[in-house]
C-alpha atoms as a PDB file:
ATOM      1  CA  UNK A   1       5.263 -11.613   1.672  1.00  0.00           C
ATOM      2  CA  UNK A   2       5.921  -8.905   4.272  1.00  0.00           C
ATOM      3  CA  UNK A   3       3.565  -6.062   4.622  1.00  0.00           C
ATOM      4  CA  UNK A   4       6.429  -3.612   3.544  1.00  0.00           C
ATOM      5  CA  UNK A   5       6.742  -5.756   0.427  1.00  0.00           C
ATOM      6  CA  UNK A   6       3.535  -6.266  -0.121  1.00  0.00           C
ATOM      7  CA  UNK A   7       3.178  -2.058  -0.125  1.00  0.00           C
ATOM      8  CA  UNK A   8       6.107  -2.204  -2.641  1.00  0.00           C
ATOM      9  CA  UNK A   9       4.345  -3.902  -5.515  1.00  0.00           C
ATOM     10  CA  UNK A  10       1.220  -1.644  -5.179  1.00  0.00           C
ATOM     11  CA  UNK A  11      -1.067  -2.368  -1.726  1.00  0.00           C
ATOM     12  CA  UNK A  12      -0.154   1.433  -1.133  1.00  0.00           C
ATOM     13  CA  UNK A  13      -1.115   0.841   2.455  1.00  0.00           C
ATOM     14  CA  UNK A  14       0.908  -0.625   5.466  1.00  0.00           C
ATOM     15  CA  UNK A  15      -1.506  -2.721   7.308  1.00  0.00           C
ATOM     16  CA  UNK A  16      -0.804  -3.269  11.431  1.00  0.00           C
ATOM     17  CA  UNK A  17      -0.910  -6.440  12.618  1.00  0.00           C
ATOM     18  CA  UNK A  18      -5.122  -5.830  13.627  1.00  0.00           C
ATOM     19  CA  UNK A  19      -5.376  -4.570   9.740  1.00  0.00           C
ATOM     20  CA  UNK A  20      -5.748  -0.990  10.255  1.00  0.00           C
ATOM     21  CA  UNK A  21      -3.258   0.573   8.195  1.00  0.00           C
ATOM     22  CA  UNK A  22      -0.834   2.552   9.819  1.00  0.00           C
ATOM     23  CA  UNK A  23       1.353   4.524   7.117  1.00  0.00           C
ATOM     24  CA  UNK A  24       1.925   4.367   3.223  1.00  0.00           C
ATOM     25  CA  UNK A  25       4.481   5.400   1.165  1.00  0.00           C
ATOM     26  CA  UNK A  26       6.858   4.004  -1.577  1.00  0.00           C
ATOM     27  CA  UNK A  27       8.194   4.912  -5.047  1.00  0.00           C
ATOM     28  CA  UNK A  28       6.879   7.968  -6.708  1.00  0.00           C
ATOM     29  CA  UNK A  29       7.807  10.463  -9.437  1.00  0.00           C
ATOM     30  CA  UNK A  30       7.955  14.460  -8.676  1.00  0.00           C
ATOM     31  CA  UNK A  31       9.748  17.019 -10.059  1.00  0.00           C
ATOM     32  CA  UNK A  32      12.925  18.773  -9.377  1.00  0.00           C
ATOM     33  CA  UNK A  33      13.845  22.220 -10.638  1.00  0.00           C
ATOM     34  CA  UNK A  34      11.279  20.726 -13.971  1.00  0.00           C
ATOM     35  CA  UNK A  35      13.327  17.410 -13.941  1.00  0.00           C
ATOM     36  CA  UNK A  36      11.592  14.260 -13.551  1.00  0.00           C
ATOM     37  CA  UNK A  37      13.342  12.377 -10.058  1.00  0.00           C
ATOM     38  CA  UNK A  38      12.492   8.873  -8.369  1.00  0.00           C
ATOM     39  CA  UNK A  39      11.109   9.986  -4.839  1.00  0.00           C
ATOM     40  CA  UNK A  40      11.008   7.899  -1.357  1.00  0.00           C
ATOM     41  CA  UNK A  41       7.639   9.417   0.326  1.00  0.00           C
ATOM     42  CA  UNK A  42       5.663   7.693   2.983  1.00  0.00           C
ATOM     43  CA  UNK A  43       3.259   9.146   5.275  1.00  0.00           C
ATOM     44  CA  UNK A  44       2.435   7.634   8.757  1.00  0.00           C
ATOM     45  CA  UNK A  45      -0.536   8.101  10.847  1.00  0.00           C
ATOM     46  CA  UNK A  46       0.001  10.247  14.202  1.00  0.00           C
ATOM     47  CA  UNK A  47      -0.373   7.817  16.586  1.00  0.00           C
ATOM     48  CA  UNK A  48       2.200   5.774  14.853  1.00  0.00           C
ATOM     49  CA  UNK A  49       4.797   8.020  14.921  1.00  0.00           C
ATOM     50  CA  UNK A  50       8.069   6.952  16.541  1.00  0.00           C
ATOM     51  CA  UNK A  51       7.690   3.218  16.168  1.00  0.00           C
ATOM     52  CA  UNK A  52      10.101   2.882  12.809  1.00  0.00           C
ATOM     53  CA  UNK A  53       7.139   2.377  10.290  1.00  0.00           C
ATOM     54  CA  UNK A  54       8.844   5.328   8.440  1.00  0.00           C
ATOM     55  CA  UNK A  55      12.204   3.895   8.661  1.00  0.00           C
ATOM     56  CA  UNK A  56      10.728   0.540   7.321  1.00  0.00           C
ATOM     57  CA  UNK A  57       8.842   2.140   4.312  1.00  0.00           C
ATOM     58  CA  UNK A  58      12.275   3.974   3.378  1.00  0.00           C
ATOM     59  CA  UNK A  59      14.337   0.979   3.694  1.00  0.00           C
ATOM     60  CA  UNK A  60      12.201  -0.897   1.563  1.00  0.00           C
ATOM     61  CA  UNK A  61      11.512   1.779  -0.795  1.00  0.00           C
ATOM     62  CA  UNK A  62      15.139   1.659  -1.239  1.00  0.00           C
ATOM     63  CA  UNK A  63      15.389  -1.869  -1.912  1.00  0.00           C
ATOM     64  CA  UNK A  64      12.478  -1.968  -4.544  1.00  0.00           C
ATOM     65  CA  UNK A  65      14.635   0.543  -6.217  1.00  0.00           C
ATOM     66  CA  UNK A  66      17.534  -1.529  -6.568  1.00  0.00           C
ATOM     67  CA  UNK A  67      15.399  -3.999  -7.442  1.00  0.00           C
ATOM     68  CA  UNK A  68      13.883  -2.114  -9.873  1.00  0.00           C
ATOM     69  CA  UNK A  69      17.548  -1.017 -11.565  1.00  0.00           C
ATOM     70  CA  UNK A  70      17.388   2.351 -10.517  1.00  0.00           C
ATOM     71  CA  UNK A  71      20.572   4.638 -10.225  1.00  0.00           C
ATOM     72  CA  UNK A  72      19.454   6.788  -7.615  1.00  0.00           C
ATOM     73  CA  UNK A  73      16.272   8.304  -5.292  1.00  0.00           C
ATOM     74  CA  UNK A  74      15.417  11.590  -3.974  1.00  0.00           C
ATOM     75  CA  UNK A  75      13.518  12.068  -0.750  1.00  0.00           C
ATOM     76  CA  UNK A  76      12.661  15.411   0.592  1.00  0.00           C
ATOM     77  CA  UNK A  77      11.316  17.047   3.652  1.00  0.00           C
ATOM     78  CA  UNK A  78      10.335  20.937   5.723  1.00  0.00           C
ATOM     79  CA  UNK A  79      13.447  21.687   7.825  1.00  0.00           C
ATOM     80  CA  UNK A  80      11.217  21.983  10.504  1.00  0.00           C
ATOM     81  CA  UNK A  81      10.295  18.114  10.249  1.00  0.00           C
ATOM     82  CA  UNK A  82      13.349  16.310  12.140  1.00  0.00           C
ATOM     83  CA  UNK A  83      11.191  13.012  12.638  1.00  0.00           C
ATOM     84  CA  UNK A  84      11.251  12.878   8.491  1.00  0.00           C
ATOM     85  CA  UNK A  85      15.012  14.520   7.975  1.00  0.00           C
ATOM     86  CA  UNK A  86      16.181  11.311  10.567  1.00  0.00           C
ATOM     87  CA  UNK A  87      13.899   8.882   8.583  1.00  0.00           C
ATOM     88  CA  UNK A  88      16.001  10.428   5.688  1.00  0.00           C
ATOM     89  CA  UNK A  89      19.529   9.922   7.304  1.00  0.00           C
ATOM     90  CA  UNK A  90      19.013   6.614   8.475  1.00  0.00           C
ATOM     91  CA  UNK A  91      18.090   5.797   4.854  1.00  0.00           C
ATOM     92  CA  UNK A  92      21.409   6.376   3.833  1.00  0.00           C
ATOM     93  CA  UNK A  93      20.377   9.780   1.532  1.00  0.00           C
ATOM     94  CA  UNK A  94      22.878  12.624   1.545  1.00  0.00           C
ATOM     95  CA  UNK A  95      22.151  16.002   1.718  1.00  0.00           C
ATOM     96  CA  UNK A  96      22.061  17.874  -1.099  1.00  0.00           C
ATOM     97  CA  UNK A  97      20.428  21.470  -0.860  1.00  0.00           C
ATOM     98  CA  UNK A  98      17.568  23.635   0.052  1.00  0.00           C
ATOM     99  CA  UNK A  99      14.658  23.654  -2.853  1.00  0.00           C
ATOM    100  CA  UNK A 100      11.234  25.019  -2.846  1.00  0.00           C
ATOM    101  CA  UNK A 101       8.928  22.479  -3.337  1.00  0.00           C
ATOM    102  CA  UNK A 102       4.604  23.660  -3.783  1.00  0.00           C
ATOM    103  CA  UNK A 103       5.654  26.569  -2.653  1.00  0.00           C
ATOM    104  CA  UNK A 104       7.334  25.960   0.624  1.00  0.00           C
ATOM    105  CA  UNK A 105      11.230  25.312   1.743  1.00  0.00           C
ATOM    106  CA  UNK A 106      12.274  21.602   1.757  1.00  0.00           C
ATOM    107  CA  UNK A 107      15.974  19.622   2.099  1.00  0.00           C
ATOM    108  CA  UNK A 108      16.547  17.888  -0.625  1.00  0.00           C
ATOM    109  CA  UNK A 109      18.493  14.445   0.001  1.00  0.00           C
ATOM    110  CA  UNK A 110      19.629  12.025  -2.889  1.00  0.00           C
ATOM    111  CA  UNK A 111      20.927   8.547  -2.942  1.00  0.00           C
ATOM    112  CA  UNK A 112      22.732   7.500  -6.461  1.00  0.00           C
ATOM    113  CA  UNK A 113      24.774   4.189  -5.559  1.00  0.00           C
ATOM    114  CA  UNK A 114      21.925   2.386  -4.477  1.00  0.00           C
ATOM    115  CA  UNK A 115      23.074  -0.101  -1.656  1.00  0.00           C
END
């Protein structure tokens, strides 16, 4: 099982090759103007960035919700964050809108065909 996979079905954490983990991320639930929405997330540690860990846990994400029978994902992100909004685009999510999310301005993206 690959380490992406293996943070699919629940390790939470995506261990480097030496075992330190290096990012997590996955399937969550959040809200969406009080609707209930299937989110892509992942988080990456800094001195990770920039060597597709995020692009990985996205991918993946995305094919756990297929798996999974799911008609579509949200992913969000600041505007100020291009690293995430690319992570985003090469996911395949469109762009949908500006929201406030805890307070702050995101870009909401959404996926419903699910590759």
């Amino acid at each position: 099982m690959s380490a992406t996979r293996a943070l699919m079905v629940g390790a939470g954490r995506l261990p480097a090759p030496h075992g330190t983990p290096v990012g997590r991320g996955g399937l969550n639930i959040t809200f969406v103007d009080g609707r209930p929405e299937v989110e892509i997330g992942w988080a990456v540690a800094r001195e990770n960035w920039g060597r597709g860990i995020a692009t990985r846990i996205a991918m993946a994400s995305l094919e756990e919700a297929q798996r999974l029978g799911l008609h579509g994902v949200v992913a969000f992100s600041r505007p100020e964050n291009a690293a995430s909004l690319r992570v985003i685009e090469k996911a395949g999510l469109l762009r949908e809108r500006e929201i406030r999310h805890g307070g702050l301005p995101h870009i909401l993206f959404r996926a419903e065909a699910l590759p």
